[in-house]
N, C-alpha and C. Protein backbone atom coordinates (compact mmCIF):
# COMPACT_ATOMS: atom_id res chain seq x y z
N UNK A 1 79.25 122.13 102.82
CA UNK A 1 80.68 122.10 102.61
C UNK A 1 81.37 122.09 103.98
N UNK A 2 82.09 121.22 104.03
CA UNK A 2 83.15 121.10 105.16
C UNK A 2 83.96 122.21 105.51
N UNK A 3 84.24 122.78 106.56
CA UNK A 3 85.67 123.44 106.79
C UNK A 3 86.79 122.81 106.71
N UNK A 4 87.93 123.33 106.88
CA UNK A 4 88.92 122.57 106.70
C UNK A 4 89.03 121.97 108.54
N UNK A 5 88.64 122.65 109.24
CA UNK A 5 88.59 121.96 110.79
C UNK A 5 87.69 120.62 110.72
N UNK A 6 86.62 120.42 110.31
CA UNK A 6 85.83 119.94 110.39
C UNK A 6 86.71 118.65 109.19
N UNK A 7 86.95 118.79 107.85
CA UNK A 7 87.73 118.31 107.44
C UNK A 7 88.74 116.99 107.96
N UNK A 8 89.40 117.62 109.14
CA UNK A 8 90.42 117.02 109.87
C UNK A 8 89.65 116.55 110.46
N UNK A 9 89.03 116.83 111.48
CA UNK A 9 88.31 115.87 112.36
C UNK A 9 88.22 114.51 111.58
N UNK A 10 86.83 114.86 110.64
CA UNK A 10 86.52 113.53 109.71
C UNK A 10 87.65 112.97 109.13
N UNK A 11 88.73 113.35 108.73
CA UNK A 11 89.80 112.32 108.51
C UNK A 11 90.02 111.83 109.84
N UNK A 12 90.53 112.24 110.93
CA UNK A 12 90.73 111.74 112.21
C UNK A 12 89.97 110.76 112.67
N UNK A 13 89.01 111.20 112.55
CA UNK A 13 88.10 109.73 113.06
C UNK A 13 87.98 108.68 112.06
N UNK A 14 88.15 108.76 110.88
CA UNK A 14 88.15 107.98 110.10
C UNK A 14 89.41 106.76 110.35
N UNK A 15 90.62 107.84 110.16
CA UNK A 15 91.76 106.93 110.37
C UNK A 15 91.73 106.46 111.87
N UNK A 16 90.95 106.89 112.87
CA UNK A 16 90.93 105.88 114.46
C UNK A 16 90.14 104.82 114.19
N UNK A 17 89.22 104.96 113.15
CA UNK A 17 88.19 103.87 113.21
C UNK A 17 89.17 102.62 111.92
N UNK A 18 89.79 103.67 111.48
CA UNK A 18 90.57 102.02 110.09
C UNK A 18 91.70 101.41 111.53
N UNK A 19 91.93 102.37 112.41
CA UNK A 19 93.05 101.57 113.37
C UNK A 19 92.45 100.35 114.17
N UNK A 20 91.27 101.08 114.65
CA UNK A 20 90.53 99.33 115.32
C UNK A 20 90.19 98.72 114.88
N UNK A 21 89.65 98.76 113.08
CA UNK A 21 89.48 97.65 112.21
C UNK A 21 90.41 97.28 111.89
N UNK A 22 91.34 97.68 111.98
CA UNK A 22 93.10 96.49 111.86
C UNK A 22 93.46 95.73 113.13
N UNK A 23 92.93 96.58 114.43
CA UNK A 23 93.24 95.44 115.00
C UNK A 23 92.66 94.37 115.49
N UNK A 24 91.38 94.59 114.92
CA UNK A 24 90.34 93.37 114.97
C UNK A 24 90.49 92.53 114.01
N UNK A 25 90.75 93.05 112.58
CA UNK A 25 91.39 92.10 111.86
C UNK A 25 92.95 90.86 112.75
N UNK A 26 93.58 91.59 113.11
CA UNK A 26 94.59 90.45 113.47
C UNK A 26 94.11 89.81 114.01
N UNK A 27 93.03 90.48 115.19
CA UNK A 27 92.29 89.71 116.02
C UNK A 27 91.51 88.13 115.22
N UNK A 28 91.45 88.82 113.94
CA UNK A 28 90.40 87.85 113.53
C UNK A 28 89.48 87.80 113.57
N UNK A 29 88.54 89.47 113.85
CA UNK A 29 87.55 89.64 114.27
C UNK A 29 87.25 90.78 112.57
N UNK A 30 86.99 90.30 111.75
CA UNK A 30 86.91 91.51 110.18
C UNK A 30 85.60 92.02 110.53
N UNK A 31 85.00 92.80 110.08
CA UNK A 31 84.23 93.84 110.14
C UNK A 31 83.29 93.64 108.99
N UNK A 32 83.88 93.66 107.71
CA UNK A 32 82.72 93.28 106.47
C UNK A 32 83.68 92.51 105.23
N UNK A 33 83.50 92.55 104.35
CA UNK A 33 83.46 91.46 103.33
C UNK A 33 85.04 91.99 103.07
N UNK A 34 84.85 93.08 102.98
CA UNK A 34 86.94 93.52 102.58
C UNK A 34 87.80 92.99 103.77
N UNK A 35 87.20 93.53 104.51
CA UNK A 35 88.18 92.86 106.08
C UNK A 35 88.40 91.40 106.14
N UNK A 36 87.22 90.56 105.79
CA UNK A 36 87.39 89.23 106.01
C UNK A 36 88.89 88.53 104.76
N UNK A 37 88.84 89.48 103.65
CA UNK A 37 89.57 89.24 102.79
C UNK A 37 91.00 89.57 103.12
N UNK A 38 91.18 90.97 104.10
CA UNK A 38 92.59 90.78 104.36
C UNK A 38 92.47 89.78 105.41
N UNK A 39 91.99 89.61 106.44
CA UNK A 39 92.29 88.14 107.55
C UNK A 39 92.19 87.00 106.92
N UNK A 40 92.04 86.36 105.73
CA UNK A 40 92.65 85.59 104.72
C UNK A 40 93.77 85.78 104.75
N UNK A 41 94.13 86.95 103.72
CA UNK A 41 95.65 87.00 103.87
C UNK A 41 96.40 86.91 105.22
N UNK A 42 96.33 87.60 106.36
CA UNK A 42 96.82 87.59 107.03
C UNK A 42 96.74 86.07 107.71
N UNK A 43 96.02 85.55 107.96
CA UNK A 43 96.03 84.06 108.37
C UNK A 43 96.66 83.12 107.16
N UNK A 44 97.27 83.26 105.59
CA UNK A 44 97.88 82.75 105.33
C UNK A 44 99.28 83.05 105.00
N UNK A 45 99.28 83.95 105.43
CA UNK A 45 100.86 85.05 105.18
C UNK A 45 101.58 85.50 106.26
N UNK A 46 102.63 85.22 106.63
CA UNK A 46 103.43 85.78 107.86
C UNK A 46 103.28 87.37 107.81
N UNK A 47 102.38 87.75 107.93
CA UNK A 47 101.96 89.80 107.63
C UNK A 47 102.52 89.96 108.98
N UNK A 48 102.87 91.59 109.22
CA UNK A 48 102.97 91.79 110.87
C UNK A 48 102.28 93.31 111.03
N UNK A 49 101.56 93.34 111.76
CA UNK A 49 100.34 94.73 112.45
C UNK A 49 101.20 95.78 112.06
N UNK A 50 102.60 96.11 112.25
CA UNK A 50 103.21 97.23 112.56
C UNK A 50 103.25 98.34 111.30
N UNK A 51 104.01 97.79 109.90
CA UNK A 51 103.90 97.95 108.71
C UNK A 51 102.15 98.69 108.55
N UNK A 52 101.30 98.46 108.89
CA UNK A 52 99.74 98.89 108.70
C UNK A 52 99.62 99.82 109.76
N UNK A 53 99.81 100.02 110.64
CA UNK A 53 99.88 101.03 112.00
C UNK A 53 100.69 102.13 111.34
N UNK A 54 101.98 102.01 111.41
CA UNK A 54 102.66 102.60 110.51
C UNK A 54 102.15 103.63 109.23
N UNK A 55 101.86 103.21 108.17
CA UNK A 55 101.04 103.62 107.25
C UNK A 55 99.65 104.65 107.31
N UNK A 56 99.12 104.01 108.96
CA UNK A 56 97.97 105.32 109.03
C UNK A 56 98.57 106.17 109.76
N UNK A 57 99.93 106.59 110.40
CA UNK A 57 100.74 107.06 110.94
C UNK A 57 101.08 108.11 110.04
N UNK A 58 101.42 107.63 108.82
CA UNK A 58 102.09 108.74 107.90
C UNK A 58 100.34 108.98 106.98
N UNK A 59 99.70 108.55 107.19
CA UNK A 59 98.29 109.26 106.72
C UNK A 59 97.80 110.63 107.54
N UNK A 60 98.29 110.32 109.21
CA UNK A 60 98.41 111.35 109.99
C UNK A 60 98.85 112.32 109.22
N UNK A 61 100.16 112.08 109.50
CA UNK A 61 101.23 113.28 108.67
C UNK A 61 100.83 114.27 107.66
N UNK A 62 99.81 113.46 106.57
CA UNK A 62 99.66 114.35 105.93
C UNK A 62 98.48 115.17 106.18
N UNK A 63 97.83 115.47 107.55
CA UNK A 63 96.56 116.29 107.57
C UNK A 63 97.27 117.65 108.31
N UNK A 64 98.79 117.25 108.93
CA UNK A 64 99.65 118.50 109.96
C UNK A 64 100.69 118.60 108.58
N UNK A 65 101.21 118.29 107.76
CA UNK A 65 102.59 118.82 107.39
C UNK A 65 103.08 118.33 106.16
N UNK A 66 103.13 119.68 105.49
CA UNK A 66 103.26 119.21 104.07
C UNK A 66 105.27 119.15 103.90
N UNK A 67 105.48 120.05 104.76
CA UNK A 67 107.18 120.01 104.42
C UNK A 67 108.25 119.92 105.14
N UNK A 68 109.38 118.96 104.95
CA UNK A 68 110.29 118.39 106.03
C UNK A 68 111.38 119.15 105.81
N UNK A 69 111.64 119.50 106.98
CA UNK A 69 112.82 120.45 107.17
C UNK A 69 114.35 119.38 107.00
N UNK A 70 114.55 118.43 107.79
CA UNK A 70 115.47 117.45 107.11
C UNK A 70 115.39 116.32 106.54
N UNK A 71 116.53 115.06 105.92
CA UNK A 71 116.77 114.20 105.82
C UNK A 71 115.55 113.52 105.85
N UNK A 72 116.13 113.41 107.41
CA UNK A 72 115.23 112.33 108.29
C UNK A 72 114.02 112.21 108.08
N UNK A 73 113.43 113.64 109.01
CA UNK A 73 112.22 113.77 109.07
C UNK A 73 111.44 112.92 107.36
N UNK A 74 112.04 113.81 105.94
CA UNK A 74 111.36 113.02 105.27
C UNK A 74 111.16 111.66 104.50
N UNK A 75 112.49 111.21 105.18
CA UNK A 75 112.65 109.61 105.05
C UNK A 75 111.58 108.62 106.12
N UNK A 76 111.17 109.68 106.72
CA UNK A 76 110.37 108.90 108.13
C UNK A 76 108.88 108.86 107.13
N UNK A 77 108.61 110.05 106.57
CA UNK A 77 107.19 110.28 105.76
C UNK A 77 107.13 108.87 105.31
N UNK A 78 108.44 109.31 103.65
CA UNK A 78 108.61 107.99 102.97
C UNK A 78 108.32 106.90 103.15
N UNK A 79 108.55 106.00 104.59
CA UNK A 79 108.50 105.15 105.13
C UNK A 79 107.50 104.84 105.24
N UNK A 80 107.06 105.84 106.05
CA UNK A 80 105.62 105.91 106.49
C UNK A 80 103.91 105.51 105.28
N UNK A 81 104.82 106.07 103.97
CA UNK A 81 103.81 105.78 103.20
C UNK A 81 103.94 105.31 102.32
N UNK A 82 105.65 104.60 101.34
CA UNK A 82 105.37 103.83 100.85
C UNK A 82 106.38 102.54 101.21
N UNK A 83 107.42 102.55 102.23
CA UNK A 83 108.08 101.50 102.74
C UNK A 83 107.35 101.03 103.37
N UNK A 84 105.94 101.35 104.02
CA UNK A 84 105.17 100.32 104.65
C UNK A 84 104.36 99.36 103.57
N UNK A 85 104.12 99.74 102.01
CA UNK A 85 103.53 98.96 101.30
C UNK A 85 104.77 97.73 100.88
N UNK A 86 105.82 97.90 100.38
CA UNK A 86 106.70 96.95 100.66
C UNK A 86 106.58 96.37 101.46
N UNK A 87 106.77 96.33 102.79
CA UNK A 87 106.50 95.15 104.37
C UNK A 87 105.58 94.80 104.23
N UNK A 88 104.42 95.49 103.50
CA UNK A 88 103.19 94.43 103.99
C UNK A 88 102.89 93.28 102.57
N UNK A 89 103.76 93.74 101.46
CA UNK A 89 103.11 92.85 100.47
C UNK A 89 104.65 91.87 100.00
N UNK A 90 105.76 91.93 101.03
CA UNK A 90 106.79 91.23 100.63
C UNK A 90 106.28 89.90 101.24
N UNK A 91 105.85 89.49 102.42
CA UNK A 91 105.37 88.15 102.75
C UNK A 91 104.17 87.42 101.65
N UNK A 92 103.60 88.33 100.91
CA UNK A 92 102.65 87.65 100.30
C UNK A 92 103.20 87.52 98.84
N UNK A 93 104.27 87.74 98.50
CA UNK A 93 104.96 87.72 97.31
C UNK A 93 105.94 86.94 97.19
N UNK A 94 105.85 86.12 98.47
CA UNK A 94 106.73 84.96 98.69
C UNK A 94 108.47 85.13 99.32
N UNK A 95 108.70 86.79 99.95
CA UNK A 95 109.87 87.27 100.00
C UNK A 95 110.39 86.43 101.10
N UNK A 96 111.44 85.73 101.83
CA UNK A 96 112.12 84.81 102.94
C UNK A 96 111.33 86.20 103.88
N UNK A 97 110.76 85.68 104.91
CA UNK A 97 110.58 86.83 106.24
C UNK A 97 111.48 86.70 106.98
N UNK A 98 112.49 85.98 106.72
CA UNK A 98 113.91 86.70 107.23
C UNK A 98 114.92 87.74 106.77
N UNK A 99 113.98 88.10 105.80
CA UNK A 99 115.20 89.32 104.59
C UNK A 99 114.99 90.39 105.81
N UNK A 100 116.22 91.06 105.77
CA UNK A 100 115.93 91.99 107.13
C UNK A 100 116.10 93.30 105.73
N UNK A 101 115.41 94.01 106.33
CA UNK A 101 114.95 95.28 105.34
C UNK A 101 116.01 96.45 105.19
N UNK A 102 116.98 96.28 106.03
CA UNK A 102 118.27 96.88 106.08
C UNK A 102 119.14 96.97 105.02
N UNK A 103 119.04 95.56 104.49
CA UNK A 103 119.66 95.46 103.14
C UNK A 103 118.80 95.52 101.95
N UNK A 104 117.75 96.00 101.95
CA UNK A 104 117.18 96.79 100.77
C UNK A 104 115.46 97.04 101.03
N UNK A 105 114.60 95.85 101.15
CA UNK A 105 113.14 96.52 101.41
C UNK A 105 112.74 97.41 101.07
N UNK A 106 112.40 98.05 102.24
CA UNK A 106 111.54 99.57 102.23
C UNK A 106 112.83 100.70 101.45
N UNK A 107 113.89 100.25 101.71
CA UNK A 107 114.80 101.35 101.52
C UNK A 107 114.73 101.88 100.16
N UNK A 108 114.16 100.43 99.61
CA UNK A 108 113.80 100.78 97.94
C UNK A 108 112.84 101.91 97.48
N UNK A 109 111.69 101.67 98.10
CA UNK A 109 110.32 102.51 97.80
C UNK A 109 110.91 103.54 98.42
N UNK A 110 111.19 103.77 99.87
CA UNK A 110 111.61 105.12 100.14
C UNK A 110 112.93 105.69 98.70
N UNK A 111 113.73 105.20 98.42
CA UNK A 111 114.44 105.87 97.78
C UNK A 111 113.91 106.33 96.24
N UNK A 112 113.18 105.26 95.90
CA UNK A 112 112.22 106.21 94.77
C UNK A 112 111.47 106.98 94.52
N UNK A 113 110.98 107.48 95.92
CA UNK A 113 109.94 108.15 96.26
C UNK A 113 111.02 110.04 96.32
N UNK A 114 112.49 109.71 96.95
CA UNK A 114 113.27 111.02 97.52
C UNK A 114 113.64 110.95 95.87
N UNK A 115 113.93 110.16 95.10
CA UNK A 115 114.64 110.46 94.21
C UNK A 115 113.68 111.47 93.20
């Protein structure tokens, strides 16, 4: 049985190792049979790295901090974990990649998520 230190670690390294398999994916460099399947998508979909960076960002989050003292802070979570699934699956759903997300996007998932 794991400690909970030991715990974190293994998430930690886990999520450093999904970060360089994303960016070998853009690279174009996939890793195994799932990877090659998102660099499909990504080679036919205007996708952008950040939205996925992002996302293991707020995977961080949840191994330090279960509770946000303001607003912000937990609109940043939100973002973090489900306004990044919006950005990454609006190009492949055919959304203009000029919709700037200001006027609704992510703001959506985040707001269903606070509501």
């Amino acid at each position: 049985m794991l400690s909970i230190i030991d715990a974190v670690n293994v998430i930690t390294q886990a999520l450093d190792r999904w970060e360089e398999r994303l960016e070998a994916l853009f690279d174009g460099r996939p890793y195994d049979v799932l990877d090659a399947a998102l660099t499909d998508t990504i080679n036919k979909f205007p996708l952008d790295i950040q939205p996925f960076r992002d996302m293991i960002e707020g995977m961080r989050m949840d191994m330090y901090k279960s509770r946000y003292q303001t607003f912000d802070e937990l609109y940043e979570y939100c973002y973090r974990v489900a306004g990044t699934v919006g950005l990454m699956t609006m190009p492949v759903m055919g959304i203009d990649p000029t919709f700037k997300v200001g006027t609704g996007g992510s703001g959506i998932c985040v707001g269903s998520l606070v509501a």
